[in-house]
PDB file of N, CA and C in Angstrom:
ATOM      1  N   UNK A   1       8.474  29.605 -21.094  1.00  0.00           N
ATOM      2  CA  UNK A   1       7.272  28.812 -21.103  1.00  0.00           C
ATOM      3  C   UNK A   1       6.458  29.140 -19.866  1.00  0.00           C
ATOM      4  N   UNK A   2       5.511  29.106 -20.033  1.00  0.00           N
ATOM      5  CA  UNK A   2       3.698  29.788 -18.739  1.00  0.00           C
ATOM      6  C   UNK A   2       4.149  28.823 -18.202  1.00  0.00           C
ATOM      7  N   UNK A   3       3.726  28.836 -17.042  1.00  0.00           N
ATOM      8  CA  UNK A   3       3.071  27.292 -16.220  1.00  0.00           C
ATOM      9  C   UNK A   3       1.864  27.589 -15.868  1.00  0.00           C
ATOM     10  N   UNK A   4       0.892  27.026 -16.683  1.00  0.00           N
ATOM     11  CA  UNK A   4      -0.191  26.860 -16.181  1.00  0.00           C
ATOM     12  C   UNK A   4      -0.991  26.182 -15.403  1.00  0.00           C
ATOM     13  N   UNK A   5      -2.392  26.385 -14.338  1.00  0.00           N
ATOM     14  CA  UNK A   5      -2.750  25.196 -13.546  1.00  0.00           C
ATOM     15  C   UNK A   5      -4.272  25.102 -14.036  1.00  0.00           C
ATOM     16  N   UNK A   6      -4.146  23.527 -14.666  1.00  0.00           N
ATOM     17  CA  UNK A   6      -5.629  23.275 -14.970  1.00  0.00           C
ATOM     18  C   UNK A   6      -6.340  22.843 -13.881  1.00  0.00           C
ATOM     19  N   UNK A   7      -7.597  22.580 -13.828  1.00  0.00           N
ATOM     20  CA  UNK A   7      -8.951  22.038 -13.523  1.00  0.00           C
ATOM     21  C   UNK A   7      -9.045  22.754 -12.177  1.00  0.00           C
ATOM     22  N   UNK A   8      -9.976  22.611 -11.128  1.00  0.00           N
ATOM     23  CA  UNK A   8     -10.702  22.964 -10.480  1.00  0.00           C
ATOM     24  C   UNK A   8     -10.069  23.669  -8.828  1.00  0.00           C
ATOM     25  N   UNK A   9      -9.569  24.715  -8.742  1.00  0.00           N
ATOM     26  CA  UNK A   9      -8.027  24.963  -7.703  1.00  0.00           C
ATOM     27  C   UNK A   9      -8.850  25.130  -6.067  1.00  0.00           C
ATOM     28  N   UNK A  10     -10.550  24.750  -5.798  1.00  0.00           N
ATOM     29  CA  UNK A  10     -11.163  25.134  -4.571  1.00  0.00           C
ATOM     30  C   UNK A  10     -10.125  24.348  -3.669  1.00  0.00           C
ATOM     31  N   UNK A  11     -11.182  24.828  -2.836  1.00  0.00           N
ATOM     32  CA  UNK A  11     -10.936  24.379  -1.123  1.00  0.00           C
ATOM     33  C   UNK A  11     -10.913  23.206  -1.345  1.00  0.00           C
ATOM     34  N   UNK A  12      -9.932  22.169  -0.451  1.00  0.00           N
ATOM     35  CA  UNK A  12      -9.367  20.761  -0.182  1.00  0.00           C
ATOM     36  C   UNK A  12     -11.619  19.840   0.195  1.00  0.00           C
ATOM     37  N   UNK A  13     -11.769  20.829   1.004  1.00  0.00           N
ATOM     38  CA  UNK A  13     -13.363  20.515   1.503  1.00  0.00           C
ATOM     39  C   UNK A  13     -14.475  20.221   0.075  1.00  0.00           C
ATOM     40  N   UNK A  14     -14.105  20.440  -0.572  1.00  0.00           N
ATOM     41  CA  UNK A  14     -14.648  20.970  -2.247  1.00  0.00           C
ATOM     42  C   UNK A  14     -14.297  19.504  -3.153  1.00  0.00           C
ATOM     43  N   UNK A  15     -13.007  18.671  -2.930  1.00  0.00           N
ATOM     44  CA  UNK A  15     -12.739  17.893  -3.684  1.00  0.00           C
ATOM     45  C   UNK A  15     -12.849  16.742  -3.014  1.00  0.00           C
ATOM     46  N   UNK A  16     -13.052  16.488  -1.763  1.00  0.00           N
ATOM     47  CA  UNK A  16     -13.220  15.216  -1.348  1.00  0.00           C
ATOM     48  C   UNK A  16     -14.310  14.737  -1.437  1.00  0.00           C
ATOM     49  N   UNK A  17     -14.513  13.953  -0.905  1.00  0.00           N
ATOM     50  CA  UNK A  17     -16.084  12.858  -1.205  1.00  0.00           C
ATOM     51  C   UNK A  17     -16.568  13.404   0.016  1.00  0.00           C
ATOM     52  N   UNK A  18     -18.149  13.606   0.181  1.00  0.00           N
ATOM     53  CA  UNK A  18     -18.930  13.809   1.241  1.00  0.00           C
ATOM     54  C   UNK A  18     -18.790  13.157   2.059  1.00  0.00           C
ATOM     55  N   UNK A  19     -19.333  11.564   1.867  1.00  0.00           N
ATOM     56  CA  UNK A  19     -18.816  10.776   3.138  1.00  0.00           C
ATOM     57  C   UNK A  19     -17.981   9.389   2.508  1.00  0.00           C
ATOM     58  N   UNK A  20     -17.564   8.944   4.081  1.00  0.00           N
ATOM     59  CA  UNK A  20     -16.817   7.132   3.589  1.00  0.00           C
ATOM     60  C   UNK A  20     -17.696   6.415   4.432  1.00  0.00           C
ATOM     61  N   UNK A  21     -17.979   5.269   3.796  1.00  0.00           N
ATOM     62  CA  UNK A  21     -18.800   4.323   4.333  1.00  0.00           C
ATOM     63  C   UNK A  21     -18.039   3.326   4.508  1.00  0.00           C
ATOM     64  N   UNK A  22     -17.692   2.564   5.286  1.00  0.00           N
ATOM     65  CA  UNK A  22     -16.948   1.403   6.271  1.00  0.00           C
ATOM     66  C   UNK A  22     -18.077   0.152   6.175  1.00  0.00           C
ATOM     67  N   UNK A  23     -17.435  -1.301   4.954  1.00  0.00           N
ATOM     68  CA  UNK A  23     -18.081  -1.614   5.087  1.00  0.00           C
ATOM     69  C   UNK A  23     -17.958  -3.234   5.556  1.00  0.00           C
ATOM     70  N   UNK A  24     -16.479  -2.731   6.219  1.00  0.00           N
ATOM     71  CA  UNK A  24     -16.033  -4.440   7.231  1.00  0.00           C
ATOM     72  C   UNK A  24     -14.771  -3.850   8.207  1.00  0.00           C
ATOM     73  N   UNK A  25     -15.144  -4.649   9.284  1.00  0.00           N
ATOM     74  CA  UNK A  25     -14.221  -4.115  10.451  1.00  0.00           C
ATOM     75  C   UNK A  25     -12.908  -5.308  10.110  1.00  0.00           C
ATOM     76  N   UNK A  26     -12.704  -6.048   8.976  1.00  0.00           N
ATOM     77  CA  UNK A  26     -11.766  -7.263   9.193  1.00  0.00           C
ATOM     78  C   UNK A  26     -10.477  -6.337   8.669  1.00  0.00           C
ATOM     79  N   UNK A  27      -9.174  -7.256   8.549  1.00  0.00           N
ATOM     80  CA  UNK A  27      -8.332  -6.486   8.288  1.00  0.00           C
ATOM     81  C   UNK A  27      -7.937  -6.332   7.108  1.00  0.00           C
ATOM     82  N   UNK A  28      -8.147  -6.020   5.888  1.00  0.00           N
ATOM     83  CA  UNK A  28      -7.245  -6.192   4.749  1.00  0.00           C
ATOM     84  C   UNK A  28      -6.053  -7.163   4.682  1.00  0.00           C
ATOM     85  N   UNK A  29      -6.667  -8.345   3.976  1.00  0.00           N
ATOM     86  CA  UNK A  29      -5.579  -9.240   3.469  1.00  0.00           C
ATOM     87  C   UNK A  29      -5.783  -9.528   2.184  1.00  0.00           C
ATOM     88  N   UNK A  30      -5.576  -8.569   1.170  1.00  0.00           N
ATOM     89  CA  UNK A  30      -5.274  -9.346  -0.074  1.00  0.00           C
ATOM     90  C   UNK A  30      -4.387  -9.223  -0.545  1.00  0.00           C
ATOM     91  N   UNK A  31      -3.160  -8.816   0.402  1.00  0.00           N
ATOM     92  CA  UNK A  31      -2.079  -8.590  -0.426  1.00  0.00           C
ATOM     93  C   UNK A  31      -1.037  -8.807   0.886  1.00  0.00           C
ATOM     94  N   UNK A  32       0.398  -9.278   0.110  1.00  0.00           N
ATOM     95  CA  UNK A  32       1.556  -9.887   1.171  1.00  0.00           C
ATOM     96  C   UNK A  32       2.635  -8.644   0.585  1.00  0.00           C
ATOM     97  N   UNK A  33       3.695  -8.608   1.231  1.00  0.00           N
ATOM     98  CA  UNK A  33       4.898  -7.344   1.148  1.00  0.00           C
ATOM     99  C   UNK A  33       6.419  -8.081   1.343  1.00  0.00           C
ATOM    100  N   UNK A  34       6.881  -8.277   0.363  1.00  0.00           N
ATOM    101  CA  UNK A  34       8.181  -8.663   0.165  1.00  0.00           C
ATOM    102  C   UNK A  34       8.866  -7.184   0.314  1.00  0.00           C
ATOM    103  N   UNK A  35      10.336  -7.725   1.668  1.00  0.00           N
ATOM    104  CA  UNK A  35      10.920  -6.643   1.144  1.00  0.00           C
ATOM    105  C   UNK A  35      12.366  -7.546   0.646  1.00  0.00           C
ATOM    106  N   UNK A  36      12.672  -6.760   0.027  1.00  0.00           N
ATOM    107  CA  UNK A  36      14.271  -6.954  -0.847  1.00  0.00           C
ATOM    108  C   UNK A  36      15.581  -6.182  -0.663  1.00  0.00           C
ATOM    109  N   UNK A  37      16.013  -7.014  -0.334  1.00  0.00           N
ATOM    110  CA  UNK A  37      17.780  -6.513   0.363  1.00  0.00           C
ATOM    111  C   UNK A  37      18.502  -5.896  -0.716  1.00  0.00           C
ATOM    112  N   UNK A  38      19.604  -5.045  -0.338  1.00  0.00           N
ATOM    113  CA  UNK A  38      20.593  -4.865  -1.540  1.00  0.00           C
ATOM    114  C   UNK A  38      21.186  -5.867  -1.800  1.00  0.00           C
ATOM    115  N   UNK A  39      21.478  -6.989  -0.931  1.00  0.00           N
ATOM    116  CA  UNK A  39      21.780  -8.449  -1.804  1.00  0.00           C
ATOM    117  C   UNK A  39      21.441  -9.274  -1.826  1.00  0.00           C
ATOM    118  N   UNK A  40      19.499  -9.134  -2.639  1.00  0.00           N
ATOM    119  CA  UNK A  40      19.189  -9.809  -2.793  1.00  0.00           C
ATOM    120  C   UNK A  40      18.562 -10.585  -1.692  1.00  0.00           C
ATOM    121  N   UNK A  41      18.068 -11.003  -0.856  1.00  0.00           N
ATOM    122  CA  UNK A  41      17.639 -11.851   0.261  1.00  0.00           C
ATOM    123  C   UNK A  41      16.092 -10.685   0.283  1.00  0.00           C
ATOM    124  N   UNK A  42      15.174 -11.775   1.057  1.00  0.00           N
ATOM    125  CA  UNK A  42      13.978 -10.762   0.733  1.00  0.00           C
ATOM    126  C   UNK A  42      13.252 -11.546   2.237  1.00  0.00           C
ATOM    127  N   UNK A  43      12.068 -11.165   2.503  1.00  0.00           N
ATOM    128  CA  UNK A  43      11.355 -11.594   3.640  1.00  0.00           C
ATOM    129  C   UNK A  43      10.130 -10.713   3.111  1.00  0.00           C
ATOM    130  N   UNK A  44       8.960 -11.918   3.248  1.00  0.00           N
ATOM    131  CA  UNK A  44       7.722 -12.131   3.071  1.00  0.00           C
ATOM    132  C   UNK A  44       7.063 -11.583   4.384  1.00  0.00           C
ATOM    133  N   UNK A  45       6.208 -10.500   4.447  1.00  0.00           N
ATOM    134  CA  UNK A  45       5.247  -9.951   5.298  1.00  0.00           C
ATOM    135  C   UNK A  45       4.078  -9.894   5.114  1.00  0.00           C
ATOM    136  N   UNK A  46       3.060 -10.517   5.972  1.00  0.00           N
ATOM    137  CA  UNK A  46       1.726 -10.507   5.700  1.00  0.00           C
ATOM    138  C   UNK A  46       1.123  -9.431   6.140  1.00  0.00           C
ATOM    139  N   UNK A  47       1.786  -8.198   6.462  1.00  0.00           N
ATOM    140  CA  UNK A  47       0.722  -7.213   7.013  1.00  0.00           C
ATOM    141  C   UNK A  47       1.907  -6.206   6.928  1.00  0.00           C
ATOM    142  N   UNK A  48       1.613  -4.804   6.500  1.00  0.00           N
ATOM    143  CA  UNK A  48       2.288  -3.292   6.172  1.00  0.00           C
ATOM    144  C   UNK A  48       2.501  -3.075   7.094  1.00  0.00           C
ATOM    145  N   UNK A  49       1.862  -3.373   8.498  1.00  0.00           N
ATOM    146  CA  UNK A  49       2.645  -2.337   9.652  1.00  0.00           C
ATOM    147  C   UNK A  49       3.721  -3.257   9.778  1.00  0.00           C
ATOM    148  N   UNK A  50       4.206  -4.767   9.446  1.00  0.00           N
ATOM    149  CA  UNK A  50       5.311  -5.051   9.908  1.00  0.00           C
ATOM    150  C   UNK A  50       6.492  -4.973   9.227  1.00  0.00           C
ATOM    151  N   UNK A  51       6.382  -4.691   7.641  1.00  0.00           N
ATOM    152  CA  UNK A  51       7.080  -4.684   6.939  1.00  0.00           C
ATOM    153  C   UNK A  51       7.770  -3.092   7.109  1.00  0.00           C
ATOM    154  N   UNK A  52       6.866  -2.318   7.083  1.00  0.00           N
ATOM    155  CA  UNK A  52       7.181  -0.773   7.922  1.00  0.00           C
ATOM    156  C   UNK A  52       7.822  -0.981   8.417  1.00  0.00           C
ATOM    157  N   UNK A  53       7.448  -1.716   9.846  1.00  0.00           N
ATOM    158  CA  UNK A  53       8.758  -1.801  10.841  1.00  0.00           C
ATOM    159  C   UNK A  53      10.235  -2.246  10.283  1.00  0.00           C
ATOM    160  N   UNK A  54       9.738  -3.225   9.716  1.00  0.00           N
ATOM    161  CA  UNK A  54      11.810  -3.734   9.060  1.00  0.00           C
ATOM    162  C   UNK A  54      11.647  -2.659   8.193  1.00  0.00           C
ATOM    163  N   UNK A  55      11.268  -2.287   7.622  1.00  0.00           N
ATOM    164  CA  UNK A  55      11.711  -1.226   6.635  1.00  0.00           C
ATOM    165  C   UNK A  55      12.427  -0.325   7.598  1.00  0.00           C
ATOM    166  N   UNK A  56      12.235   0.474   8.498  1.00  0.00           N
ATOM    167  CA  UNK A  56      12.040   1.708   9.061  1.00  0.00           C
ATOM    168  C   UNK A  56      13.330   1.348  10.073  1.00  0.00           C
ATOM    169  N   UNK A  57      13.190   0.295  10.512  1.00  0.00           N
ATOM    170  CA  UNK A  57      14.567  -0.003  11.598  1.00  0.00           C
ATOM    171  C   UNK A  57      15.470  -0.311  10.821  1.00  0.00           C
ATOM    172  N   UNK A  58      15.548  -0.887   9.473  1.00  0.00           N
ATOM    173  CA  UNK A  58      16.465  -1.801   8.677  1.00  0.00           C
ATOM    174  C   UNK A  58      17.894  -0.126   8.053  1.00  0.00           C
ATOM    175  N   UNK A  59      18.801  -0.458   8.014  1.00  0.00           N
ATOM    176  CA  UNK A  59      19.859   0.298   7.677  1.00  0.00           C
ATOM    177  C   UNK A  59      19.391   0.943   6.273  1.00  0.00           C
ATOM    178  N   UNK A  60      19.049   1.643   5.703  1.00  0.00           N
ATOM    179  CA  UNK A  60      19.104   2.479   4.057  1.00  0.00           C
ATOM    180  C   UNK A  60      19.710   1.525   3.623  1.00  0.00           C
ATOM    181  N   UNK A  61      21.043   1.344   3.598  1.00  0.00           N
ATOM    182  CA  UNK A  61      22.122   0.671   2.211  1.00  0.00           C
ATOM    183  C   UNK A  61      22.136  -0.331   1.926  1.00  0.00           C
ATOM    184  N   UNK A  62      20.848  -1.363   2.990  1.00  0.00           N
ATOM    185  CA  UNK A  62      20.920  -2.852   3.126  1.00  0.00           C
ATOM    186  C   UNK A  62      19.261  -2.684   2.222  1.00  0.00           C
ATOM    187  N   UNK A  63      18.461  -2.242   2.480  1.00  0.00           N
ATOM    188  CA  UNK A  63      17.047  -2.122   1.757  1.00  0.00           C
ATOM    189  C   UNK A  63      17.283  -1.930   0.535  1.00  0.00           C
ATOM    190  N   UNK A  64      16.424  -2.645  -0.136  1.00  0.00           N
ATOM    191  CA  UNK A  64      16.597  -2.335  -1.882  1.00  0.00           C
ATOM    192  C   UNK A  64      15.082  -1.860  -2.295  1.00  0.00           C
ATOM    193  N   UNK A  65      14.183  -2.846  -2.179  1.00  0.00           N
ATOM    194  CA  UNK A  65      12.418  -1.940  -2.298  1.00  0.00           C
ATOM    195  C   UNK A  65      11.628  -3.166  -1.956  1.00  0.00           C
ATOM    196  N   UNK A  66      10.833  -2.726  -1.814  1.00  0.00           N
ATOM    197  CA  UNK A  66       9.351  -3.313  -1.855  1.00  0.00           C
ATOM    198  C   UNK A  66       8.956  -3.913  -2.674  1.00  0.00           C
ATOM    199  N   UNK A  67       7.782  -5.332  -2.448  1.00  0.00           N
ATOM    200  CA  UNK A  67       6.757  -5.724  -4.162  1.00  0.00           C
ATOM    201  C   UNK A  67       5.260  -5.881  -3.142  1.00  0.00           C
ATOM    202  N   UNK A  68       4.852  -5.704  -3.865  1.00  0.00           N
ATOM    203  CA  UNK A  68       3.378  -5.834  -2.628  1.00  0.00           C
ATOM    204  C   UNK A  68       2.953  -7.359  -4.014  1.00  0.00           C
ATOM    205  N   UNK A  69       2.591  -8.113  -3.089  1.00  0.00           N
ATOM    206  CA  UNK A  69       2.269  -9.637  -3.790  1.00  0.00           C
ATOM    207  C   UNK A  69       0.741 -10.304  -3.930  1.00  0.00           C
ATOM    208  N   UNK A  70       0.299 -10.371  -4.660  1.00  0.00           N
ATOM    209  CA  UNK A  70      -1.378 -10.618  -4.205  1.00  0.00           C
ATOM    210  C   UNK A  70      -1.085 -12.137  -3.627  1.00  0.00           C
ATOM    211  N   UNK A  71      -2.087 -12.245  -2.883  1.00  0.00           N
ATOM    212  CA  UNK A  71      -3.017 -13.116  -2.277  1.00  0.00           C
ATOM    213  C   UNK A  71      -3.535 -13.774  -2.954  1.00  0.00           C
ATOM    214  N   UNK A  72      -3.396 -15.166  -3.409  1.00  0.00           N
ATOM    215  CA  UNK A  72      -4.035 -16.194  -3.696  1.00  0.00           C
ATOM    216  C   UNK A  72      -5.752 -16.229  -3.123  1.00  0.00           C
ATOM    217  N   UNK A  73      -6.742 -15.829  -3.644  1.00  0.00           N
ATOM    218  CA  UNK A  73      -7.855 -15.999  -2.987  1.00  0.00           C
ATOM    219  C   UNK A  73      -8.564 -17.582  -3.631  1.00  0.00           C
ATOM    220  N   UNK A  74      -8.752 -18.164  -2.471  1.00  0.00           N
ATOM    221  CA  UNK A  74      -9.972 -19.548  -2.615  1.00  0.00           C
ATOM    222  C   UNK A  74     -10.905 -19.045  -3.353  1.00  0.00           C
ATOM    223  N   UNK A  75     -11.585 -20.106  -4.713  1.00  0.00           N
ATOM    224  CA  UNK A  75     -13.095 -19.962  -5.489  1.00  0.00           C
ATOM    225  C   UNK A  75     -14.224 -19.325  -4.973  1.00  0.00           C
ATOM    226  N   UNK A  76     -13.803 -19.950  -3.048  1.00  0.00           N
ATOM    227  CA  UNK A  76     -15.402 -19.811  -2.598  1.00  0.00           C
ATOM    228  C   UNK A  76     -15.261 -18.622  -1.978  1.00  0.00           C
ATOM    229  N   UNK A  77     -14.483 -17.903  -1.883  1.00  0.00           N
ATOM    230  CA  UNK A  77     -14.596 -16.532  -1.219  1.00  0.00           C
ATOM    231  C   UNK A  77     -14.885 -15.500  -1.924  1.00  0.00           C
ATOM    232  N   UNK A  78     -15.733 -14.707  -1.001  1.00  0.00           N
ATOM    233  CA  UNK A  78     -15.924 -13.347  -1.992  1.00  0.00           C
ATOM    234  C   UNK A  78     -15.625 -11.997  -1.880  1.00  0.00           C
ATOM    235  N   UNK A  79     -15.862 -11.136  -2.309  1.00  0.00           N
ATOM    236  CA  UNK A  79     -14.843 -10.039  -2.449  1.00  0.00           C
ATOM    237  C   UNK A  79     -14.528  -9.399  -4.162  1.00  0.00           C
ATOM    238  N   UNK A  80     -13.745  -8.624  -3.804  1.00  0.00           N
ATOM    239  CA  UNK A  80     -13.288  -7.722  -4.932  1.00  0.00           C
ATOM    240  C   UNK A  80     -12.684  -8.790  -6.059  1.00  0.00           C
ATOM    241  N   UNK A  81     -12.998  -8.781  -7.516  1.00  0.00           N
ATOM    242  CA  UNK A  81     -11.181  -9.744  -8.160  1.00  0.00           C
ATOM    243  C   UNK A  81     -10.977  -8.579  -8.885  1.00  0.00           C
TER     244      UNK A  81
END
Protein backbone atom coordinates (compact mmCIF):
# COMPACT_ATOMS: atom_id res chain seq x y z
CA UNK A 1 0.00 0.00 0.00
CA UNK A 2 1.40 3.99 -1.21
CA UNK A 3 1.37 6.28 1.57
CA UNK A 4 0.28 9.14 0.36
CA UNK A 5 0.39 12.95 1.68
CA UNK A 6 -2.62 15.06 0.99
CA UNK A 7 -3.26 18.84 1.04
CA UNK A 8 -0.95 21.64 1.07
CA UNK A 9 3.01 20.35 2.29
CA UNK A 10 4.54 24.51 2.26
CA UNK A 11 6.54 26.19 4.65
CA UNK A 12 5.22 26.08 8.48
CA UNK A 13 5.22 30.34 7.62
CA UNK A 14 2.54 29.46 4.79
CA UNK A 15 -0.01 27.77 7.20
CA UNK A 16 -0.25 29.89 10.08
CA UNK A 17 -2.44 32.86 10.50
CA UNK A 18 -0.81 36.28 9.70
CA UNK A 19 -1.44 37.75 12.90
CA UNK A 20 -3.01 37.04 16.71
CA UNK A 21 -4.85 39.65 18.18
CA UNK A 22 -4.93 39.66 22.14
CA UNK A 23 -8.05 40.64 23.19
CA UNK A 24 -7.87 40.56 27.28
CA UNK A 25 -4.92 40.57 29.53
CA UNK A 26 -7.25 38.52 32.33
CA UNK A 27 -6.50 35.02 32.94
CA UNK A 28 -8.53 32.28 31.46
CA UNK A 29 -11.02 30.87 33.81
CA UNK A 30 -13.51 28.87 32.24
CA UNK A 31 -12.45 25.85 33.03
CA UNK A 32 -11.24 23.84 36.49
CA UNK A 33 -8.72 20.49 36.22
CA UNK A 34 -9.45 17.50 38.23
CA UNK A 35 -6.72 15.27 38.56
CA UNK A 36 -7.48 11.52 39.37
CA UNK A 37 -5.43 9.07 41.32
CA UNK A 38 -4.97 5.41 40.50
CA UNK A 39 -7.22 5.02 43.52
CA UNK A 40 -9.48 6.99 42.78
CA UNK A 41 -9.06 10.23 45.06
CA UNK A 42 -8.95 13.33 42.78
CA UNK A 43 -8.11 17.16 43.60
CA UNK A 44 -9.80 20.05 41.99
CA UNK A 45 -7.42 22.79 40.36
CA UNK A 46 -8.40 26.08 39.30
CA UNK A 47 -5.56 26.90 37.10
CA UNK A 48 -3.17 24.36 34.59
CA UNK A 49 0.01 25.59 35.82
CA UNK A 50 -0.91 24.03 39.17
CA UNK A 51 -2.32 20.98 38.25
CA UNK A 52 0.98 20.58 35.96
CA UNK A 53 2.77 20.92 38.92
CA UNK A 54 1.02 17.85 40.86
CA UNK A 55 0.93 16.22 37.78
CA UNK A 56 4.67 16.54 37.04
CA UNK A 57 5.98 16.03 40.75
CA UNK A 58 3.21 13.34 41.47
CA UNK A 59 4.76 9.55 41.06
CA UNK A 60 3.45 7.94 37.30
CA UNK A 61 1.72 4.85 39.11
CA UNK A 62 -0.26 7.04 41.55
CA UNK A 63 -1.74 9.48 38.50
CA UNK A 64 -4.57 8.09 36.61
CA UNK A 65 -5.67 11.33 34.14
CA UNK A 66 -7.05 14.42 33.90
CA UNK A 67 -10.93 15.95 33.26
CA UNK A 68 -10.79 19.58 32.51
CA UNK A 69 -14.40 20.72 34.15
CA UNK A 70 -16.27 23.79 32.93
CA UNK A 71 -16.98 26.65 34.93
CA UNK A 72 -20.27 27.43 35.96
CA UNK A 73 -20.62 30.96 34.37
CA UNK A 74 -23.24 33.66 36.12
CA UNK A 75 -26.34 34.95 33.50
CA UNK A 76 -24.79 38.30 33.75
CA UNK A 77 -21.45 37.63 32.45
CA UNK A 78 -20.23 37.72 29.13
CA UNK A 79 -18.10 35.90 27.02
CA UNK A 80 -17.93 32.88 24.83
CA UNK A 81 -21.00 29.91 25.67
Amino acid sequence: MENLMVGNLEPEENVLPEWFEQTSDKPYTRHNYKLVYANNQSIVFESWEELRNEWWNAPSQFVSHVEVLDIKQSKNQKGFK
